[in-house]
N, C-alpha and C. Protein backbone atom coordinates (compact mmCIF):
# COMPACT_ATOMS: atom_id res chain seq x y z
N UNK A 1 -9.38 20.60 6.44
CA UNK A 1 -7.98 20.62 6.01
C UNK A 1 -7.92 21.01 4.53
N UNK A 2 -7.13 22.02 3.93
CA UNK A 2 -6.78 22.19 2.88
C UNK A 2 -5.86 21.36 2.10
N UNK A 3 -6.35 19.87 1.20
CA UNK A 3 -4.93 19.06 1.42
C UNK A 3 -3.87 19.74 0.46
N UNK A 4 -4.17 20.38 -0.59
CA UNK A 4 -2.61 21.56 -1.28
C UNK A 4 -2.09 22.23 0.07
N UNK A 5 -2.59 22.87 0.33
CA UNK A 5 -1.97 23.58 1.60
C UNK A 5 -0.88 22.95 2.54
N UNK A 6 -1.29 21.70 3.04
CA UNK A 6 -0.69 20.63 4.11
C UNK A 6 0.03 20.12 3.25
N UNK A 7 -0.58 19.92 1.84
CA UNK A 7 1.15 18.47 1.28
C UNK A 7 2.00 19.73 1.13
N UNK A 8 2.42 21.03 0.47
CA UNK A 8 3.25 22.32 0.66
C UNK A 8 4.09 21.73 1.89
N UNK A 9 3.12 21.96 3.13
CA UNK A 9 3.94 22.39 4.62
C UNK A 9 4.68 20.82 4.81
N UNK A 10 3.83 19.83 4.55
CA UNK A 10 4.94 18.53 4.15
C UNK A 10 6.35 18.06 3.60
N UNK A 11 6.04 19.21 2.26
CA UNK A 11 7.08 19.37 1.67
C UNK A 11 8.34 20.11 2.10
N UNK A 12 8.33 20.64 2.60
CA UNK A 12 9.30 21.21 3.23
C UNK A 12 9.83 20.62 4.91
N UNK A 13 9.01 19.90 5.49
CA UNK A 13 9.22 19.29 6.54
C UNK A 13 10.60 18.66 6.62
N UNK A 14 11.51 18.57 7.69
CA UNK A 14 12.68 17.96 7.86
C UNK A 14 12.19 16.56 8.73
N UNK A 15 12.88 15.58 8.06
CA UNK A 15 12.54 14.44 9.18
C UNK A 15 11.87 13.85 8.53
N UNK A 16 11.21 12.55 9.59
CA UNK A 16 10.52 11.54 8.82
C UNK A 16 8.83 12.41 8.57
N UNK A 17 8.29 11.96 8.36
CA UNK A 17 6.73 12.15 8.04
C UNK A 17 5.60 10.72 8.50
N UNK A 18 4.61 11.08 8.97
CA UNK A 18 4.19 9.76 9.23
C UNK A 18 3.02 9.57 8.10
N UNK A 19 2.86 8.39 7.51
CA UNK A 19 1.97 8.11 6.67
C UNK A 19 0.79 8.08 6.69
N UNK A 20 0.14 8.10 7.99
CA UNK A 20 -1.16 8.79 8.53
C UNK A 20 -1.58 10.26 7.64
N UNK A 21 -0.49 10.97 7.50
CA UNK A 21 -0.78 12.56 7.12
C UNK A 21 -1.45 12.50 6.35
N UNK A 22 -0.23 11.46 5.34
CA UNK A 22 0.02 11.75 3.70
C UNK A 22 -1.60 11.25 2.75
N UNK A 23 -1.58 9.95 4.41
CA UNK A 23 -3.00 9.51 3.44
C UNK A 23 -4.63 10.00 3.87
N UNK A 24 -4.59 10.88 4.76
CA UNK A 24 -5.25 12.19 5.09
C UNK A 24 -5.31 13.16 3.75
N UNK A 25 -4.08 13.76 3.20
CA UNK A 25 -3.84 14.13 2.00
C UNK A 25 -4.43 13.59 0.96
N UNK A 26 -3.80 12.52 0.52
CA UNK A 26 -4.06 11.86 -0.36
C UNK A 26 -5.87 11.73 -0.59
N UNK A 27 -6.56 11.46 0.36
CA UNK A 27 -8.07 11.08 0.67
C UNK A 27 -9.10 12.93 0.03
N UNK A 28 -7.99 13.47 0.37
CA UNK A 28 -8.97 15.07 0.18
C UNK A 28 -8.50 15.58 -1.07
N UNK A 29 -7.39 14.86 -2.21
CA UNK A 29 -7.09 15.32 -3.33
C UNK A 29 -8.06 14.87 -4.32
N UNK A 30 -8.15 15.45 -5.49
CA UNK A 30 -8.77 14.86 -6.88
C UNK A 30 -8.11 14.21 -7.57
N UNK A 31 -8.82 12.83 -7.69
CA UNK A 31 -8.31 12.04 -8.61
C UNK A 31 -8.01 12.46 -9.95
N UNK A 32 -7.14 12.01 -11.01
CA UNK A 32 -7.16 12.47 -12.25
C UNK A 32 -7.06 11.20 -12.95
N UNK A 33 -6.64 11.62 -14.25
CA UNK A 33 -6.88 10.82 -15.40
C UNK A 33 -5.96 10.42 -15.84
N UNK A 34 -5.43 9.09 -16.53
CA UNK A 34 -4.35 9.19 -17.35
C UNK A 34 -3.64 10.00 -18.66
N UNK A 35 -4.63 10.10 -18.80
CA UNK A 35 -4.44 10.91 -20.20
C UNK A 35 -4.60 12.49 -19.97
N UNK A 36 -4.63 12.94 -19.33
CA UNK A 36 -4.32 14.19 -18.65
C UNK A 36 -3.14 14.43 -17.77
N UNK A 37 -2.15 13.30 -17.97
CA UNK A 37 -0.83 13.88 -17.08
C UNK A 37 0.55 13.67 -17.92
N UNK A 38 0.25 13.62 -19.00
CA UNK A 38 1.10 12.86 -20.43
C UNK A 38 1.92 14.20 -20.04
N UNK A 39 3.45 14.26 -20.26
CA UNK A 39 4.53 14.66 -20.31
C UNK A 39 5.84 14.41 -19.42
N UNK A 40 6.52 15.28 -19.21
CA UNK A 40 7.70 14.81 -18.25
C UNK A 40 7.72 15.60 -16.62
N UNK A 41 8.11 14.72 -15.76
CA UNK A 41 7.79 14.68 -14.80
C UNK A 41 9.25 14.87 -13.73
N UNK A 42 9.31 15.62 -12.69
CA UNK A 42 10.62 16.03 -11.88
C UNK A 42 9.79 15.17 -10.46
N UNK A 43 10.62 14.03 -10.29
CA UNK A 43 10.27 13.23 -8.85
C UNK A 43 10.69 14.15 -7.63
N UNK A 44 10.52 13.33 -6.62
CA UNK A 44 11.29 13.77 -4.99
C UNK A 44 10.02 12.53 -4.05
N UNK A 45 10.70 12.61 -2.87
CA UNK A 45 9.93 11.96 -2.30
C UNK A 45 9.78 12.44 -0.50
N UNK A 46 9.09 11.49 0.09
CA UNK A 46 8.26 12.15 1.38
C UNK A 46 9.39 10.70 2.13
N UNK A 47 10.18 11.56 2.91
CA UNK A 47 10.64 10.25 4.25
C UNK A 47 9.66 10.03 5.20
N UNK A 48 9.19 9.09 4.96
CA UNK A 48 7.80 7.97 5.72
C UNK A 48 8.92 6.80 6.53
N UNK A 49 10.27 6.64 6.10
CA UNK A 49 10.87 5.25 6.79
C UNK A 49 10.73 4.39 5.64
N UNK A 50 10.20 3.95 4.94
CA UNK A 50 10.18 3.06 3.48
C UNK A 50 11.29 2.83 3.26
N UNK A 51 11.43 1.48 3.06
CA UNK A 51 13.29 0.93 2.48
C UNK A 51 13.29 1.49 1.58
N UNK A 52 12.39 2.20 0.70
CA UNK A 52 12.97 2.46 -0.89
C UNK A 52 13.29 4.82 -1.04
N UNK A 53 12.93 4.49 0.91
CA UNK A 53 13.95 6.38 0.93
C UNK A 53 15.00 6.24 0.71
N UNK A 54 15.40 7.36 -0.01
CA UNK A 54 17.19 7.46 -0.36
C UNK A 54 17.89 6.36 -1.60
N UNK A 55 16.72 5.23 -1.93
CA UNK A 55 18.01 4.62 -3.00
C UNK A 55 17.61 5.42 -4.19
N UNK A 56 16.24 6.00 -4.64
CA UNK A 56 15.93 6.23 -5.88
C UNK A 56 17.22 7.64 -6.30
N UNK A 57 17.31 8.20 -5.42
CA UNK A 57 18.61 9.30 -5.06
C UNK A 57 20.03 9.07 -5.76
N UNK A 58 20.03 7.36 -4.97
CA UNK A 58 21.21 6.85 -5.14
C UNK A 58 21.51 6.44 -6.79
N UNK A 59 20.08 6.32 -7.84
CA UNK A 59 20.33 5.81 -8.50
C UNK A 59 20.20 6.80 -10.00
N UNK A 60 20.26 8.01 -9.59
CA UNK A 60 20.07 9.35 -10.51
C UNK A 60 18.67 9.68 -10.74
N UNK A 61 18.09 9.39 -9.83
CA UNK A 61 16.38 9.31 -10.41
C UNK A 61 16.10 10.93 -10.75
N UNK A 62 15.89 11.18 -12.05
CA UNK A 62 15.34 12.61 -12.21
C UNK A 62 13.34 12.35 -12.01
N UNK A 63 13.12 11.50 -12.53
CA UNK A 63 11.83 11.73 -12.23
C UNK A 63 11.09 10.45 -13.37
N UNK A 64 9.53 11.14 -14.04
CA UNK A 64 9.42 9.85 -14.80
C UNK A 64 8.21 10.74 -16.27
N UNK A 65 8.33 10.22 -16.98
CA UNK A 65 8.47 10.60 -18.72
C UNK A 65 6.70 9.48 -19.02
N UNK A 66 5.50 10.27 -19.21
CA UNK A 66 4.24 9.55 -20.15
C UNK A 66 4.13 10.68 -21.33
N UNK A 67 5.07 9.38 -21.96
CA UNK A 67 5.06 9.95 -23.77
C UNK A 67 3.59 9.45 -23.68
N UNK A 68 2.92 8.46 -23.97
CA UNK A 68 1.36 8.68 -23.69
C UNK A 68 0.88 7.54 -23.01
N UNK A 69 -0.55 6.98 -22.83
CA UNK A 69 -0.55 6.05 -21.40
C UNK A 69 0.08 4.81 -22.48
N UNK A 70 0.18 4.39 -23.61
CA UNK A 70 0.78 2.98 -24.03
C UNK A 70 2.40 3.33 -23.42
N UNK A 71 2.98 4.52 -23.36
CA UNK A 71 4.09 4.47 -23.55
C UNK A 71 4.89 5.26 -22.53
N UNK A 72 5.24 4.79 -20.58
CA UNK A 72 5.14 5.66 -19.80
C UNK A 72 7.05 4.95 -19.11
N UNK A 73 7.79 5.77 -19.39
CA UNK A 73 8.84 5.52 -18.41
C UNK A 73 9.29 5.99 -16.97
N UNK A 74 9.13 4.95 -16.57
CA UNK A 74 9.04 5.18 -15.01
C UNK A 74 10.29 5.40 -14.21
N UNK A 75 11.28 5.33 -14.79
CA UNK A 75 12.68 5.31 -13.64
C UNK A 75 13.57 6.33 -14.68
N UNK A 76 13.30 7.62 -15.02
CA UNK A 76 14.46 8.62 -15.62
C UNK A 76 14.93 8.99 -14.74
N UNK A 77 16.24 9.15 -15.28
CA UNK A 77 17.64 8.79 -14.30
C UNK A 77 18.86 9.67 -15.02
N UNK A 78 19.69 10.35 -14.05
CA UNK A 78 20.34 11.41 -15.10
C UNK A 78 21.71 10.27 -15.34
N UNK A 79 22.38 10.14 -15.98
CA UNK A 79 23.82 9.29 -16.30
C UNK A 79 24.86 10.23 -15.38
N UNK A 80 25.94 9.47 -15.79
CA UNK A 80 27.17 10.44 -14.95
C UNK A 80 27.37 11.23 -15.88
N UNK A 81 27.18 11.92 -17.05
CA UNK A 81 27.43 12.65 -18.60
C UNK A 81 26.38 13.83 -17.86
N UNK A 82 25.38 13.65 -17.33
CA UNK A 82 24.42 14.55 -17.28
C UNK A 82 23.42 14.36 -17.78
N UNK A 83 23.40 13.32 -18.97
CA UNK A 83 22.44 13.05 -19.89
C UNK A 83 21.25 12.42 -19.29
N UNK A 84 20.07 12.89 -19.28
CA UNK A 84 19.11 11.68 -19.36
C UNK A 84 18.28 10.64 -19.36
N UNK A 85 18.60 9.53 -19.30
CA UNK A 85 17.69 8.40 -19.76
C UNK A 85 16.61 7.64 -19.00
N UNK A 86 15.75 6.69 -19.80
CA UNK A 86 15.55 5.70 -19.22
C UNK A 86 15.60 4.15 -18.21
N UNK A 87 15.75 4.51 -17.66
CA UNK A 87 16.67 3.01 -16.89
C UNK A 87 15.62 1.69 -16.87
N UNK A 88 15.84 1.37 -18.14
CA UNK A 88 14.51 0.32 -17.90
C UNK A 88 14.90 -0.73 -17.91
N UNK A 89 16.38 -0.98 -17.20
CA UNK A 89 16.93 -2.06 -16.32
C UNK A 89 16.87 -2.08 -15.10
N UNK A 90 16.62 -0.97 -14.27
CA UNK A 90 16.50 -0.85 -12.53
C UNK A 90 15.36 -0.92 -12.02
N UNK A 91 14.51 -0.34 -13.83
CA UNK A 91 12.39 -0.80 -13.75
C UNK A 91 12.08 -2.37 -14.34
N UNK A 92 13.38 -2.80 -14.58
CA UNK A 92 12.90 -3.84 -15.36
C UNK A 92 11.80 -4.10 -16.17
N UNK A 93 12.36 -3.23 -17.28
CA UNK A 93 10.90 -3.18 -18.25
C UNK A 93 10.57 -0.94 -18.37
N UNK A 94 9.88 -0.83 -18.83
CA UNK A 94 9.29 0.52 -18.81
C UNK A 94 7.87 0.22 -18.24
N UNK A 95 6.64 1.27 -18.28
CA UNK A 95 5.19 1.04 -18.40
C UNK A 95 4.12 1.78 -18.92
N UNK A 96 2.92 1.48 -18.12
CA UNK A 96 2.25 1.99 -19.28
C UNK A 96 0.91 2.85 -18.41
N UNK A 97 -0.10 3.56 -18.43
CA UNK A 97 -0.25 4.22 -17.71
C UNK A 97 -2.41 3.67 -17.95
N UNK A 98 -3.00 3.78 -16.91
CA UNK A 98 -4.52 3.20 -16.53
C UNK A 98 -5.14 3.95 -15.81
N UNK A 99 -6.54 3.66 -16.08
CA UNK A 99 -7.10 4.23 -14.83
C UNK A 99 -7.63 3.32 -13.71
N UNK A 100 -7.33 2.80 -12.68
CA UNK A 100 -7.63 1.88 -11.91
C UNK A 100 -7.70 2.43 -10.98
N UNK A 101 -9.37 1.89 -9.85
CA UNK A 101 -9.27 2.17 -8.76
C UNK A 101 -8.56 1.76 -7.87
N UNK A 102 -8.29 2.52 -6.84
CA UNK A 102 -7.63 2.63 -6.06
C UNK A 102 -7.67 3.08 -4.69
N UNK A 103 -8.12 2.51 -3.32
CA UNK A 103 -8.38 3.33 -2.12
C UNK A 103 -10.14 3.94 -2.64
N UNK A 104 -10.69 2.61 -3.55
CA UNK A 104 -12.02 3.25 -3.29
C UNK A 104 -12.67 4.19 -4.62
N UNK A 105 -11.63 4.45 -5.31
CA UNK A 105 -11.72 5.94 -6.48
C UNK A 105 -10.91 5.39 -7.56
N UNK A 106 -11.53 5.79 -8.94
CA UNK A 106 -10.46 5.52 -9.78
C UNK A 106 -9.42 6.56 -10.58
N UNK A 107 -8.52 6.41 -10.45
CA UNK A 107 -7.39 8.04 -10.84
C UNK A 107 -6.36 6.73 -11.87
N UNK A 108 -5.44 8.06 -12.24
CA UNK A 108 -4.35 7.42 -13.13
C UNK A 108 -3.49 6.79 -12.43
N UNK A 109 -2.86 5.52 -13.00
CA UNK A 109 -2.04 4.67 -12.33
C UNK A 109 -0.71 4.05 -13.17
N UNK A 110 0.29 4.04 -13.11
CA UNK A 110 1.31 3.46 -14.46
C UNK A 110 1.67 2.12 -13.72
N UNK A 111 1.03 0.86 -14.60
CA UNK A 111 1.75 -0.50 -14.41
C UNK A 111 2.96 -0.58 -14.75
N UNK A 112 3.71 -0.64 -14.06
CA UNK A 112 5.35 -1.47 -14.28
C UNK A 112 4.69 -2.68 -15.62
N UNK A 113 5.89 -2.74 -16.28
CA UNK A 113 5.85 -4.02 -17.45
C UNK A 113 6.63 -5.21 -16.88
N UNK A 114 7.59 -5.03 -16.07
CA UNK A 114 7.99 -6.58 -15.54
C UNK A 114 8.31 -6.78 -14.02
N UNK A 115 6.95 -5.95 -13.62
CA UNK A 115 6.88 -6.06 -11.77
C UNK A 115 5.49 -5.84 -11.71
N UNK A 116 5.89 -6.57 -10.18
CA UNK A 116 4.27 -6.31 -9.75
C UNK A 116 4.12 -5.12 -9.14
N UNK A 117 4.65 -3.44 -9.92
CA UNK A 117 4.65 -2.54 -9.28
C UNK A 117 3.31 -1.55 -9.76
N UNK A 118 2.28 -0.37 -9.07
CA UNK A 118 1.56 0.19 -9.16
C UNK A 118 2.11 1.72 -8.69
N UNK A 119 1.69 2.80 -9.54
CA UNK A 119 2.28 4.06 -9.07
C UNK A 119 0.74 4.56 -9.42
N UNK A 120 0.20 5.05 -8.42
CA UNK A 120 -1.07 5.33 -8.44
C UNK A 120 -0.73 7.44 -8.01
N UNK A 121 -1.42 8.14 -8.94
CA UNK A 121 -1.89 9.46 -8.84
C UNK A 121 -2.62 9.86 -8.83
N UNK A 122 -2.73 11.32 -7.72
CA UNK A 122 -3.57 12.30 -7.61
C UNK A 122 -2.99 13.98 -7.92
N UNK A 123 -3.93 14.90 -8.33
CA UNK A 123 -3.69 16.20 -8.65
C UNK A 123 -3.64 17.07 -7.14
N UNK A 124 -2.21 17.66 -6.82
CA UNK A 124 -2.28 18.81 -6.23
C UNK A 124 -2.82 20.03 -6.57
N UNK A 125 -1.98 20.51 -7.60
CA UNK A 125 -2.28 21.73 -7.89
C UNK A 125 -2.19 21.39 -9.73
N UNK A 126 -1.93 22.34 -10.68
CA UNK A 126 -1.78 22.18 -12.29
C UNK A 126 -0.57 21.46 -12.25
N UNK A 127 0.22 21.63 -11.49
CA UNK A 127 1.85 21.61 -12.26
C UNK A 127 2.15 20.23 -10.88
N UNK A 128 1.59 19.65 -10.18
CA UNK A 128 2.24 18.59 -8.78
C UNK A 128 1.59 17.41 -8.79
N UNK A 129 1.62 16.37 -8.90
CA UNK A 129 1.28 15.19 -9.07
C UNK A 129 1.07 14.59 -7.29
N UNK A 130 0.77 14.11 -6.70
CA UNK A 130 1.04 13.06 -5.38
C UNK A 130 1.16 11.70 -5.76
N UNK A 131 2.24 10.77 -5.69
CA UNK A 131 2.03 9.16 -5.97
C UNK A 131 2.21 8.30 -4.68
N UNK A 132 1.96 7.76 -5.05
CA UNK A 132 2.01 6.62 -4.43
C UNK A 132 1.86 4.95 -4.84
N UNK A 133 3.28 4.43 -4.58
CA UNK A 133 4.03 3.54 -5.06
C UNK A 133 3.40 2.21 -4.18
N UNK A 134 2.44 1.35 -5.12
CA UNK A 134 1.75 0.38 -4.43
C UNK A 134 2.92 -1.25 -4.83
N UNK A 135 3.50 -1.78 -4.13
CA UNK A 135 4.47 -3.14 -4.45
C UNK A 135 4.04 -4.12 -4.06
N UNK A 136 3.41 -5.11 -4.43
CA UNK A 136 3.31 -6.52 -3.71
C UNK A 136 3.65 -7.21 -2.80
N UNK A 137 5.17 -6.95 -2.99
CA UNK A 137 5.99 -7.87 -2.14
C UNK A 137 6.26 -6.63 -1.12
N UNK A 138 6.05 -5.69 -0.89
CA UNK A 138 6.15 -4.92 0.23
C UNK A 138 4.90 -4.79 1.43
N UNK A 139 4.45 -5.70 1.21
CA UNK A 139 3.52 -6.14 2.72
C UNK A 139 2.73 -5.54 3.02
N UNK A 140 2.17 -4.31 1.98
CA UNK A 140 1.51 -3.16 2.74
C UNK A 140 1.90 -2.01 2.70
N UNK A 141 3.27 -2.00 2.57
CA UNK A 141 4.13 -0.30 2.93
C UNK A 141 3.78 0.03 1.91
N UNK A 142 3.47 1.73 1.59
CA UNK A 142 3.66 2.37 0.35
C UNK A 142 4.63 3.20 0.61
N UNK A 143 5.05 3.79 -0.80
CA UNK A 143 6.06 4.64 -0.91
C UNK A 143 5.50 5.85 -1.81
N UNK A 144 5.49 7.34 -0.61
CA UNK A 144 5.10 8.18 -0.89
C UNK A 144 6.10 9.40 -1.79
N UNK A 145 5.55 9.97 -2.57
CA UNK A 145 6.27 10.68 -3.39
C UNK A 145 5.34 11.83 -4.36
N UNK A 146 6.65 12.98 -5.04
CA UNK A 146 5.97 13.90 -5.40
C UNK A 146 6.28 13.84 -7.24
N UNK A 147 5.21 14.09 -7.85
CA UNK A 147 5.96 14.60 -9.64
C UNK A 147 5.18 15.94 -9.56
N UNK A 148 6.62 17.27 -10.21
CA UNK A 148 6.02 17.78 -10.59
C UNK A 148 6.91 18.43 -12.25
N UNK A 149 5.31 18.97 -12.80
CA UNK A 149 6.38 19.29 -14.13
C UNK A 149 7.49 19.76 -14.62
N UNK A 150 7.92 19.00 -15.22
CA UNK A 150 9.59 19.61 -15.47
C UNK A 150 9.65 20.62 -16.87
């Protein structure tokens, strides 16, 4: 399997996706580094069924901003102005960005500052990120998703 190739034909898929694929995908990508993904970032995400499809939508999510790994905002969000920002009331907190293993491998990961949240990455291609949104209190489910440079 070519996994750039397959997350592409993913991407464009209508419908749900099953998380089997993604982590087929995920398993054949290269890990990266934190400090090699520092800038700003254009989200979207993969419908797997995850309670958290469709609200990040709901809540202007443009994507997410590593001014550098001390200093990584995770929930940019456009305002009703058009403008912008940080919402580091809906992240409760901003974060900060690691390298922690993960599934076995260690790649870049941004800790939430006031959750028990994990956004763990891998490299598609130069410019596409793959994450995946590890939560505590979500039992297991991850929440699959794309950054790519903005």
């Amino acid at each position: 399997m070519n996994a750039p190739s397959r997350f592409a034909e993913l991407r464009k898929q209508d419908g749900r996706i099953p998380t089997g694929e993604l982590d087929e995908i995920w398993a054949a990508l290269p890990a990266v580094r934190a400090e090699d993904i520092l800038g700003e970032w254009r989200g979207s995400e993969f419908d797997t069924g995850h309670p958290l499809n469709g609200q990040l939508a709901k809540s202007g999510w443009f994507g997410k901003t590593f001014v550098s790994v001390q200093d990584a905002k995770p929930l940019i969000c456009r305002g009703a102005n058009g403008e912008l920002y940080s919402n580091s009331e809906l992240g409760k907190g901003e974060a900060s960005l690691w390298n922690i293993e993960f599934r076995g491998e260690v790649t870049a990961t941004m800790v939430y500052d006031g959750q028990p949240v994990f956004d763990h990455f891998k490299r598609v291609d130069d410019s596409t990120l793959m994450g995946i949104m590890n939560v505590k209190r979500n039992g297991g489910l991850f929440y699959y998703f794309i950054l790519e440079k903005a």
